[in-house]
C-alpha atoms as a PDB file:
ATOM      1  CA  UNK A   1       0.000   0.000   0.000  1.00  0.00           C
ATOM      2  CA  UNK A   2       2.787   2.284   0.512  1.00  0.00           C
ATOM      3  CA  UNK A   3       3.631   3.149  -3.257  1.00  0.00           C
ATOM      4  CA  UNK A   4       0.006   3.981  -3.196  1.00  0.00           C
ATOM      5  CA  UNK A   5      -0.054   6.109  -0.746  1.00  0.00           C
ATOM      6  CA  UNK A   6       3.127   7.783  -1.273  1.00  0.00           C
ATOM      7  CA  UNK A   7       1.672   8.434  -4.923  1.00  0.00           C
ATOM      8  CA  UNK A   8      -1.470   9.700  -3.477  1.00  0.00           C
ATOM      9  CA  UNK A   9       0.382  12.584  -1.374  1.00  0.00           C
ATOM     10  CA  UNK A  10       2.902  13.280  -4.182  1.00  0.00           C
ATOM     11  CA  UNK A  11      -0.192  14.319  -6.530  1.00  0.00           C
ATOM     12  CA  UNK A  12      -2.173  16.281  -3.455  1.00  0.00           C
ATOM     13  CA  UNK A  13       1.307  18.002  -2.455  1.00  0.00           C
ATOM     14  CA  UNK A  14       2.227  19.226  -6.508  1.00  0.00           C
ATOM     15  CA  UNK A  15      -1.786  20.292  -6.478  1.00  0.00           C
ATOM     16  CA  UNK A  16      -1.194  22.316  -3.574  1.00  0.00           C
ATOM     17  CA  UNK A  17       1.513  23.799  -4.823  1.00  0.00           C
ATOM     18  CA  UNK A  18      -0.227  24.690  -7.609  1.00  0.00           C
ATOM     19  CA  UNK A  19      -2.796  26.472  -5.979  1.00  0.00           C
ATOM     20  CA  UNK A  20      -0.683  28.011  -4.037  1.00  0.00           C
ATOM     21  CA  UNK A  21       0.299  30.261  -7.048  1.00  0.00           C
ATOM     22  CA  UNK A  22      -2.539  31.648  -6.810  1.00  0.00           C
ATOM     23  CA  UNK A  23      -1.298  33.046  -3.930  1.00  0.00           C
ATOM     24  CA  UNK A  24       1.791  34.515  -4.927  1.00  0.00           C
ATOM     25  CA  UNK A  25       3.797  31.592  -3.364  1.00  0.00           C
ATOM     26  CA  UNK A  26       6.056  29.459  -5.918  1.00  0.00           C
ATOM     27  CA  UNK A  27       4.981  26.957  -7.798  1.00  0.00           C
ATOM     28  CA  UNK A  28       6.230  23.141  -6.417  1.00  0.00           C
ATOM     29  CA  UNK A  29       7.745  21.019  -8.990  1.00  0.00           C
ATOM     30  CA  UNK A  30       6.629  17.401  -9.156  1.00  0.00           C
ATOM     31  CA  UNK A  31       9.867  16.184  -8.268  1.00  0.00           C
ATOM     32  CA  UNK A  32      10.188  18.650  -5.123  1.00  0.00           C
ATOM     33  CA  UNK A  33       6.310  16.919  -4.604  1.00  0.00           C
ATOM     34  CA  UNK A  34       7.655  13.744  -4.923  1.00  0.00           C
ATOM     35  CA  UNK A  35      10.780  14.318  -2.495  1.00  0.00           C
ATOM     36  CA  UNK A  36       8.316  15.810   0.184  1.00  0.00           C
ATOM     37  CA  UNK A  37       5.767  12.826  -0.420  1.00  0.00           C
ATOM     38  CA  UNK A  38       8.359   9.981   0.937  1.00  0.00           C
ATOM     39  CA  UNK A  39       8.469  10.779   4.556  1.00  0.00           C
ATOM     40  CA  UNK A  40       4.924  11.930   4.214  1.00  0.00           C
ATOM     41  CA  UNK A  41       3.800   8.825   2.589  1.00  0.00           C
ATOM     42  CA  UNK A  42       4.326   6.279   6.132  1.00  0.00           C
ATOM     43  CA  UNK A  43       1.635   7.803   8.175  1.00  0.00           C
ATOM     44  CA  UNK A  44      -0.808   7.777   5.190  1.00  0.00           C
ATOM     45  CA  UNK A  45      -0.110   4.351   4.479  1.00  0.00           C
ATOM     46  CA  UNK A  46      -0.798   3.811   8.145  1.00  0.00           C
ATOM     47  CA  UNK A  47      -4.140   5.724   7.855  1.00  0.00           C
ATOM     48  CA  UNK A  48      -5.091   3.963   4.572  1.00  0.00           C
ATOM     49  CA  UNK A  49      -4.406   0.363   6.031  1.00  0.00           C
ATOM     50  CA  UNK A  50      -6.629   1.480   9.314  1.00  0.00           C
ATOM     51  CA  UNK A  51      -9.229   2.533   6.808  1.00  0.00           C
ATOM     52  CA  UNK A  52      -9.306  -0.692   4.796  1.00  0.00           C
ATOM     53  CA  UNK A  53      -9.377  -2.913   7.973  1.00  0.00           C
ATOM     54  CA  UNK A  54     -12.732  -0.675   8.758  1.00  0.00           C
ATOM     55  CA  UNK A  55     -14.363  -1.633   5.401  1.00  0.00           C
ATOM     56  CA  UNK A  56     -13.277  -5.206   6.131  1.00  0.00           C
ATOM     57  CA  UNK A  57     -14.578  -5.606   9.890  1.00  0.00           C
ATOM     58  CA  UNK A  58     -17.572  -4.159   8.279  1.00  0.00           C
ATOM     59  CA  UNK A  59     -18.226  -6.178   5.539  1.00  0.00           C
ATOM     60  CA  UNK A  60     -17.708  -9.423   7.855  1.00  0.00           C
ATOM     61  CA  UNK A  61     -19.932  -8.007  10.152  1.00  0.00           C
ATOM     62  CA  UNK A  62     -17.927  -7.321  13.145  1.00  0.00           C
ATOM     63  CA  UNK A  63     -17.525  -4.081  14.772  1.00  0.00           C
ATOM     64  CA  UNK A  64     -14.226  -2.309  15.124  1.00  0.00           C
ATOM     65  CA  UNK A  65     -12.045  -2.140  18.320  1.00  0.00           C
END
């Protein structure tokens, strides 16, 4: 899940940046994106694999801890 993940933040981090142009601030390139996403991908891969074990609990029927 973590390539995932890390991919996920890489794209939300380079559309941030791009927003943030709109603000006068300067623009992120995707590889600065992609440099900031590593560290930033572990604790979304944590809160992705917490989600997923949610959907499962709840499609077996069980209720989460």
């Amino acid at each position: 899940m973590w390539p995932f993940a890390t991919s996920a933040v890489a794209i939300n981090l380079f559309m941030v940046g791009l927003i943030g142009t709109w603000l006068g601030l300067p623009a992120l390139s995707p590889y600065n994106a992609m440099w900031a996403s590593l560290p930033l991908g572990l604790p979304a891969t944590w809160a992705v694999a917490r989600w997923v074990r949610g959907l499962i609990r709840e499609a077996e029927g069980r209720k989460q801890a």
